[in-house]
N, C-alpha and C. Protein backbone atom coordinates (compact mmCIF):
# COMPACT_ATOMS: atom_id res chain seq x y z
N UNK A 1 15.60 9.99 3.60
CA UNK A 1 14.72 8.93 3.17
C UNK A 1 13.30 9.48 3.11
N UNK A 2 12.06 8.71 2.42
CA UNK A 2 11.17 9.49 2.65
C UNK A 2 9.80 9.30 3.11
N UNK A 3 10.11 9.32 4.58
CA UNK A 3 9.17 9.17 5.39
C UNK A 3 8.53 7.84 6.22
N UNK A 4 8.91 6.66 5.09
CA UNK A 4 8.95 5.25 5.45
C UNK A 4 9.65 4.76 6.81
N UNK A 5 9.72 3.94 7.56
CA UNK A 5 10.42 4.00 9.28
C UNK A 5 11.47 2.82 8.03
N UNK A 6 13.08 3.04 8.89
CA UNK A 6 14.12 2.68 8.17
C UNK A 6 14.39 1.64 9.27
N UNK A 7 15.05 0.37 8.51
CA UNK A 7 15.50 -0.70 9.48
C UNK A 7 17.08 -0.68 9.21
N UNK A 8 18.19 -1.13 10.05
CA UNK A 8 19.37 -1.31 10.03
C UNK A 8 19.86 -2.72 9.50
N UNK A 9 20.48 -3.17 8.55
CA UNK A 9 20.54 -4.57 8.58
C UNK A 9 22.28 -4.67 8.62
N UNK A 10 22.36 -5.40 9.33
CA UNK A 10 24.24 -5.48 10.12
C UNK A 10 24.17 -7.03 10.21
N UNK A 11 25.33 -7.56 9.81
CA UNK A 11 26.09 -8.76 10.40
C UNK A 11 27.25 -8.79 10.36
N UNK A 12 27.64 -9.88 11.66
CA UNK A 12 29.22 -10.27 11.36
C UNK A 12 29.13 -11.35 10.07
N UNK A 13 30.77 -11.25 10.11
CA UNK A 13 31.06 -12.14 8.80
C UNK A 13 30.91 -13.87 8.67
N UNK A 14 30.67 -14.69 9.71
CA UNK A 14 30.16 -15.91 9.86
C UNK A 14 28.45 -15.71 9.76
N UNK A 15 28.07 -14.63 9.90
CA UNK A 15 26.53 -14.22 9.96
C UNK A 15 25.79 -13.59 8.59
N UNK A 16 26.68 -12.96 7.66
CA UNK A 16 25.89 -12.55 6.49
C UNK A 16 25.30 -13.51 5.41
N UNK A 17 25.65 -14.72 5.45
CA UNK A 17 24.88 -15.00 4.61
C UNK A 17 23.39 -16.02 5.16
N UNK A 18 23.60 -16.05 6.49
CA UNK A 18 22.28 -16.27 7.21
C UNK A 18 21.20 -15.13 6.76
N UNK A 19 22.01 -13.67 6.96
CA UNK A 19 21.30 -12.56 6.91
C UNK A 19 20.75 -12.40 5.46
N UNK A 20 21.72 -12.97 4.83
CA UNK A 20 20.94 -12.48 3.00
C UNK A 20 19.66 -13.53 2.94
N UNK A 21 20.05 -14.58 3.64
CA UNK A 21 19.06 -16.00 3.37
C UNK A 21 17.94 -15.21 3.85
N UNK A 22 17.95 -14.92 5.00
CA UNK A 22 16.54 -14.36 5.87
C UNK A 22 15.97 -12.92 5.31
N UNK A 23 16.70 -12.28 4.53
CA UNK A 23 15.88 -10.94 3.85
C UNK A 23 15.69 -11.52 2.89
N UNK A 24 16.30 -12.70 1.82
CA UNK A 24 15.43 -13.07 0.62
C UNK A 24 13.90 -13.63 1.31
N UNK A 25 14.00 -14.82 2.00
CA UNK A 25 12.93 -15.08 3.13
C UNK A 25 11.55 -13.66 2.90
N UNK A 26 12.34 -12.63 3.39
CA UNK A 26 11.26 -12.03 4.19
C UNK A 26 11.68 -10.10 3.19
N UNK A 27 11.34 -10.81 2.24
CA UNK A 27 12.00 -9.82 1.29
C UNK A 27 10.61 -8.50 0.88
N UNK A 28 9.18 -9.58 1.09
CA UNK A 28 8.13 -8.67 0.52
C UNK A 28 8.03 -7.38 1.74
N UNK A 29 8.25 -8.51 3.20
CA UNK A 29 7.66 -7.34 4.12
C UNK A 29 9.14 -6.20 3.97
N UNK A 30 10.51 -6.46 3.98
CA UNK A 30 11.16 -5.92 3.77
C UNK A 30 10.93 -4.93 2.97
N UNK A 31 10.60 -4.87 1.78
CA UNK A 31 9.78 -3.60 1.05
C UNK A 31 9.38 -2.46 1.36
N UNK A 32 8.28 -2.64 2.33
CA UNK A 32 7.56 -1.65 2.92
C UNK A 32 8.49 -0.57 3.91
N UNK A 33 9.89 -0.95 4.11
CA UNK A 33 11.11 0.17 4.57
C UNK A 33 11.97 0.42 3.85
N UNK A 34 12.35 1.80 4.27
CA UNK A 34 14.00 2.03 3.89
C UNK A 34 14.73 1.08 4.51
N UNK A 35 16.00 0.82 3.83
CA UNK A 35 16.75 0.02 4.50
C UNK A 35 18.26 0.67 4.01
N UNK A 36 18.98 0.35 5.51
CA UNK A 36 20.67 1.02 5.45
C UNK A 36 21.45 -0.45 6.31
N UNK A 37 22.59 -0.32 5.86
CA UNK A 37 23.25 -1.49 6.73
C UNK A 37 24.78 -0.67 6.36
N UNK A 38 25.56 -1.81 6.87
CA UNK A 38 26.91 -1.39 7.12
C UNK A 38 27.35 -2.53 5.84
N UNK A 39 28.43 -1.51 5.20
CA UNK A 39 29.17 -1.87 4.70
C UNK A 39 28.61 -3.37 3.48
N UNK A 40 29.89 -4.36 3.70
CA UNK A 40 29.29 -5.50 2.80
C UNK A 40 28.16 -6.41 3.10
N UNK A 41 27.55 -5.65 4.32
CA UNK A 41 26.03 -6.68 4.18
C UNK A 41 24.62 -6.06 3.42
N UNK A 42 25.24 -4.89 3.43
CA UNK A 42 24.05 -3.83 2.69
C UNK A 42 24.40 -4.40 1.15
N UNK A 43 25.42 -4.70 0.59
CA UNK A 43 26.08 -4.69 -0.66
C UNK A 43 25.40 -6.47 -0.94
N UNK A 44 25.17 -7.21 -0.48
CA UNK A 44 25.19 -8.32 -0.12
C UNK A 44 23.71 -8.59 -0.21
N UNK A 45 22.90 -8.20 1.03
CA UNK A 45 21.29 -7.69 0.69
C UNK A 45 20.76 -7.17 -0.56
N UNK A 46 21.58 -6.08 -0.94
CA UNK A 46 20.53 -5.56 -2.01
C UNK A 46 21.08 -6.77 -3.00
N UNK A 47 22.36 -6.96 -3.51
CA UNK A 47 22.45 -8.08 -4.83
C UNK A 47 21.89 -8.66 -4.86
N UNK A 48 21.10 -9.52 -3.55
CA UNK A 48 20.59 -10.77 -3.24
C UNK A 48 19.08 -10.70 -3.79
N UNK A 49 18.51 -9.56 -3.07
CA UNK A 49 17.08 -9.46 -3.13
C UNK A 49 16.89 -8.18 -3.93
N UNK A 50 17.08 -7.51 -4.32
CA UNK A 50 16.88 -6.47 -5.23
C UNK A 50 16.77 -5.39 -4.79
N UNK A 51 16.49 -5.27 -3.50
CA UNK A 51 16.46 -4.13 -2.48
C UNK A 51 17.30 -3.12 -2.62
N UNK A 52 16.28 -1.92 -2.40
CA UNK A 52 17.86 -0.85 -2.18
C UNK A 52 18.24 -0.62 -0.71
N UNK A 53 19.32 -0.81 -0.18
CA UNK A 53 20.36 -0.77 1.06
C UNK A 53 21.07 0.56 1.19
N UNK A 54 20.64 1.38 1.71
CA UNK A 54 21.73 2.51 1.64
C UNK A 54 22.99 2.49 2.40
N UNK A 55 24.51 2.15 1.91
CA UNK A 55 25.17 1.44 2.43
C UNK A 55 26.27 2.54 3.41
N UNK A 56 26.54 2.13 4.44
CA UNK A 56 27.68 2.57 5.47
C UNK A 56 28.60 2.07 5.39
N UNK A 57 29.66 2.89 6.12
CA UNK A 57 30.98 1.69 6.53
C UNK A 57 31.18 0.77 6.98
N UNK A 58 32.25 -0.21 6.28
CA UNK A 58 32.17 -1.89 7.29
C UNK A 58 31.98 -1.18 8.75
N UNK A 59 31.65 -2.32 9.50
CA UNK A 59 31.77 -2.06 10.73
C UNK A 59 32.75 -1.64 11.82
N UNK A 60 33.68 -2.73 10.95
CA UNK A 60 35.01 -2.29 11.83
C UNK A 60 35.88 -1.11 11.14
N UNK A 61 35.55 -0.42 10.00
CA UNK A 61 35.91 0.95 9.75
C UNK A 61 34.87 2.39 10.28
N UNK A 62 34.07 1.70 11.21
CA UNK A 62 33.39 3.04 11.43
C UNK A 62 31.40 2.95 11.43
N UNK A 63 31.24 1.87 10.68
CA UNK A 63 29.88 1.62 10.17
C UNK A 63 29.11 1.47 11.27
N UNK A 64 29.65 0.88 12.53
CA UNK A 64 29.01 0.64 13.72
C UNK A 64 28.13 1.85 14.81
N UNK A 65 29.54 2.22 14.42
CA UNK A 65 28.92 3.79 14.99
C UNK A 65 28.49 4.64 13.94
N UNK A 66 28.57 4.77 12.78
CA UNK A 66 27.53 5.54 11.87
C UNK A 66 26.02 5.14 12.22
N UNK A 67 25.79 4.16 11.94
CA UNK A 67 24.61 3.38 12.74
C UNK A 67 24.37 3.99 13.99
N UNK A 68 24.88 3.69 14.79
CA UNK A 68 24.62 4.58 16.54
C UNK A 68 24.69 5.70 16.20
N UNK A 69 24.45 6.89 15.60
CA UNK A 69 24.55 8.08 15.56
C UNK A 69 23.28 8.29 15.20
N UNK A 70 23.33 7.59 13.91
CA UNK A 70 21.79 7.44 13.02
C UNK A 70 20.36 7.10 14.36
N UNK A 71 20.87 6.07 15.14
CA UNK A 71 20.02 5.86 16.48
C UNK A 71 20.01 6.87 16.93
N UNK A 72 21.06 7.26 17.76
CA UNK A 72 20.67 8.42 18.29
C UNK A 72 19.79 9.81 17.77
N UNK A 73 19.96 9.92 16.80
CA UNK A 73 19.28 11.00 16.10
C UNK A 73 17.73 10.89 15.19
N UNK A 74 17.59 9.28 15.41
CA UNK A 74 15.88 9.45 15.68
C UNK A 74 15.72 8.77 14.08
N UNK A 75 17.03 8.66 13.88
CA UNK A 75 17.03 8.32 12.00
C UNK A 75 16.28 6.80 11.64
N UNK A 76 17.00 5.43 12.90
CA UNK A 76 16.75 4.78 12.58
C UNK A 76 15.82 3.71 13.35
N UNK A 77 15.03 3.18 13.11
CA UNK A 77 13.56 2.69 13.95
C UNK A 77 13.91 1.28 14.53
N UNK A 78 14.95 0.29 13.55
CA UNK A 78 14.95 -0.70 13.89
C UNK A 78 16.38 -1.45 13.53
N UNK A 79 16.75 -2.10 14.25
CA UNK A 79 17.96 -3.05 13.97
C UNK A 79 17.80 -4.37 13.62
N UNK A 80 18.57 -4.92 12.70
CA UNK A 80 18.37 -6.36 12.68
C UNK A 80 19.93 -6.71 12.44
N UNK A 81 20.71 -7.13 13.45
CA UNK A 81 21.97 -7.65 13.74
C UNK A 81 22.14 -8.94 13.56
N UNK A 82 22.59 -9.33 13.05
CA UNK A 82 22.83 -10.77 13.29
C UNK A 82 24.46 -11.25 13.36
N UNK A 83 24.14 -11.02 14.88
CA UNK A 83 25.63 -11.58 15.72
C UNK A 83 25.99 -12.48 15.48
N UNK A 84 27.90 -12.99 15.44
CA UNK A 84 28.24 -13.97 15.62
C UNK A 84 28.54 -14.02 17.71
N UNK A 85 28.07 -14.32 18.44
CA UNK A 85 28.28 -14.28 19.73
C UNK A 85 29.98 -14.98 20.20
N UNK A 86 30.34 -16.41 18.90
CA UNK A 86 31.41 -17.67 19.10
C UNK A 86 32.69 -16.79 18.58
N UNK A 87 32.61 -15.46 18.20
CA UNK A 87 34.08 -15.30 16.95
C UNK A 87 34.60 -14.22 18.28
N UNK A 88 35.74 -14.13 18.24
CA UNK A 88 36.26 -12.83 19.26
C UNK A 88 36.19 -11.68 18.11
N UNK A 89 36.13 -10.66 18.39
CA UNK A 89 35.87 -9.22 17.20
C UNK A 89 37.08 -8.40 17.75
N UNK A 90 37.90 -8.05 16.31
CA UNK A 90 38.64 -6.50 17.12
C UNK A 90 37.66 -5.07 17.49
N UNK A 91 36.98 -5.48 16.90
CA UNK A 91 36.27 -3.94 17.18
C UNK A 91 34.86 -4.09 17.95
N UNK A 92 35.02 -5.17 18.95
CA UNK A 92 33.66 -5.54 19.89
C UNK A 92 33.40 -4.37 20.66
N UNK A 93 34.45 -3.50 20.99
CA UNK A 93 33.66 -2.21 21.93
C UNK A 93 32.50 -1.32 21.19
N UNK A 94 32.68 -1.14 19.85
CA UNK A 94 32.24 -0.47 18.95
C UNK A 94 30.49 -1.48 18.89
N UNK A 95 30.64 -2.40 19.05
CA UNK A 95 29.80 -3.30 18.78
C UNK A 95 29.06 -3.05 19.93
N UNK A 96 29.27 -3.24 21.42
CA UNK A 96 28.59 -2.86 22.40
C UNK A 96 28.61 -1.67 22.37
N UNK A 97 28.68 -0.32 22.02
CA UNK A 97 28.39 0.72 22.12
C UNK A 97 26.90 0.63 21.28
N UNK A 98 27.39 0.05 19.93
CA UNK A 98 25.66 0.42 19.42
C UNK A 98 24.23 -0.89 19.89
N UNK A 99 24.69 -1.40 20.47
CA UNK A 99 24.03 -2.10 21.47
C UNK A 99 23.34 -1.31 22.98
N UNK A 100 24.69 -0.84 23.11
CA UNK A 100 23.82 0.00 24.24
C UNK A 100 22.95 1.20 23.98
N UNK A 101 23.26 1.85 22.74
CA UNK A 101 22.55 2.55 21.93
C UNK A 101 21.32 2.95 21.70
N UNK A 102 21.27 1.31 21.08
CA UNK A 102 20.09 0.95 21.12
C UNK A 102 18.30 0.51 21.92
N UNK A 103 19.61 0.42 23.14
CA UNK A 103 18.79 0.42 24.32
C UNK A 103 18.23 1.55 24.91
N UNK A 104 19.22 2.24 24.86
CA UNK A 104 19.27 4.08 25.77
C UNK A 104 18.06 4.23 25.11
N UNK A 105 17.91 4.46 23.40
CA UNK A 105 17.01 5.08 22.57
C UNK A 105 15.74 4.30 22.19
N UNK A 106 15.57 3.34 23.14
CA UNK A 106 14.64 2.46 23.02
C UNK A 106 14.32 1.97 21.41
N UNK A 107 14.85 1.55 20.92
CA UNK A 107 15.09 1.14 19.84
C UNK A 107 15.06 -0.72 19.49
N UNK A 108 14.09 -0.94 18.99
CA UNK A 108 14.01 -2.55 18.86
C UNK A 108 15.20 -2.93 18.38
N UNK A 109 16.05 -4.21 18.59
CA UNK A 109 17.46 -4.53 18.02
C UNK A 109 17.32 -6.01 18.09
N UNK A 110 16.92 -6.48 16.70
CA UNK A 110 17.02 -8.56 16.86
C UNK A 110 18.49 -8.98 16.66
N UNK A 111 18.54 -9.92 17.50
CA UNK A 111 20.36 -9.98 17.11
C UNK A 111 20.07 -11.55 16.76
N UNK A 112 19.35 -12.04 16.46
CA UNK A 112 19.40 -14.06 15.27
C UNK A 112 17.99 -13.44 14.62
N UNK A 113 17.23 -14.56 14.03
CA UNK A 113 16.45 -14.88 12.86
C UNK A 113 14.95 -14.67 13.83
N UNK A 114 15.30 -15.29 14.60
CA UNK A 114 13.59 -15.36 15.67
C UNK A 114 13.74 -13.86 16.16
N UNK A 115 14.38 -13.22 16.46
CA UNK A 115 13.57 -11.88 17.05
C UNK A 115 13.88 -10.90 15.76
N UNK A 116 14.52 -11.02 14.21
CA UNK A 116 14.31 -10.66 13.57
C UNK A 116 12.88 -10.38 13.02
N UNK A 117 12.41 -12.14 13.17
CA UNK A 117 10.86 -12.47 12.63
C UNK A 117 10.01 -11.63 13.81
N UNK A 118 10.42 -11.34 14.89
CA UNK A 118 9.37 -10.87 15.76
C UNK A 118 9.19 -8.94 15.22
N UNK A 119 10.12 -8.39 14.95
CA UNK A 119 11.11 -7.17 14.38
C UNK A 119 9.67 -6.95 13.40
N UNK A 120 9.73 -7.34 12.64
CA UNK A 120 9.08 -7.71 11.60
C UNK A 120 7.44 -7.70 11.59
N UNK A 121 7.45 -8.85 12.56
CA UNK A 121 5.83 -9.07 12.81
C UNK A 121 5.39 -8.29 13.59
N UNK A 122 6.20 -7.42 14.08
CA UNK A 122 5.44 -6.11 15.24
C UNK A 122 4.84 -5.38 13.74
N UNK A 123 5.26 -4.61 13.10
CA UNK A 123 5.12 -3.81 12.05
C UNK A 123 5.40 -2.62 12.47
N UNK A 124 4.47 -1.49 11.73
CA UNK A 124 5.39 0.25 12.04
C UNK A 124 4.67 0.32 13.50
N UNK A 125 2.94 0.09 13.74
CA UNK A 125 2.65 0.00 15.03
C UNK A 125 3.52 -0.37 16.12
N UNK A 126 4.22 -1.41 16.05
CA UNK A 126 5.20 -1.65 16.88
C UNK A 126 6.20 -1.15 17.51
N UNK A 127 7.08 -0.40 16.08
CA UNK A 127 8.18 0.37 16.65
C UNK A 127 7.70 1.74 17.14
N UNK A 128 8.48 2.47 18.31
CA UNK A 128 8.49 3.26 18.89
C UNK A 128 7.83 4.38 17.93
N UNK A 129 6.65 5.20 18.21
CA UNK A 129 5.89 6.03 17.81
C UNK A 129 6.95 7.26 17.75
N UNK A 130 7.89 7.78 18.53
CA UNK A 130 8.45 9.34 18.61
C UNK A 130 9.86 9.10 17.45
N UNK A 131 10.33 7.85 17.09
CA UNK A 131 11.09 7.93 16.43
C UNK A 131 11.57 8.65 15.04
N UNK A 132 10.09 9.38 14.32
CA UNK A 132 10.95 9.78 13.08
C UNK A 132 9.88 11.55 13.58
């Protein structure tokens, strides 16, 4: 990517189209990053808002942890998840792994709409300075 701090945009499947609603929403500041997501929410985002999404694997094929790798390796600055917390997941370990991930690597991670908007309103000042 080039040089811009990159945000993650992930949801479960009761959750993506909250998520497309809230990047059309918040589509200008969205701009100002790269953006990667997993699978059909990246596919989903960009149709929606015009954005380019550089897209990963669904989640539950792998996308979860492509993402956590990308964390770990300094790639990616910010998460914006938007959990379903009510659905049981087959692949919830995968899900708390890049959760904890995210934490280890101090890495901002909004998981609903309000700490998305906070995600957001920090700006690049906000996120972690050693990240790229």
């Amino acid at each position: 990517m080039n040089g811009k701090k990159t945000i993650a945009l992930i949801a479960h499947d009761n959750k993506k189209a909250e998520l497309v609603e809230w990047a059309m929403f918040r589509k200008s500041e969205l701009e100002k990053y790269d953006l990667c997501g997993t699978g059909t929410t990246s596919r989903r985002v960009s149709e929606a808002t015009g954005l380019t999404v550089k897209g990963y694997l669904s989640g539950p094929l792998g996308g979860d942890q492509q993402i956590g790798a990308h964390l770990a390796e300094g790639k990616i600055d910010a998460v914006i998840f938007f959990c379903d917390p009510l659905t049981a997941l087959p692949h919830d370990p995968d899900v708390r792994a890049l959760l904890r991930i995210a934490v280890v690597y101090d890495v901002p991670i909004a998981t609903n709409r309000a700490t998305a908007d906070c995600v957001l309103a920090a700006g690049i000042s906000g996120f972690k300075d050693g990240a790229k």
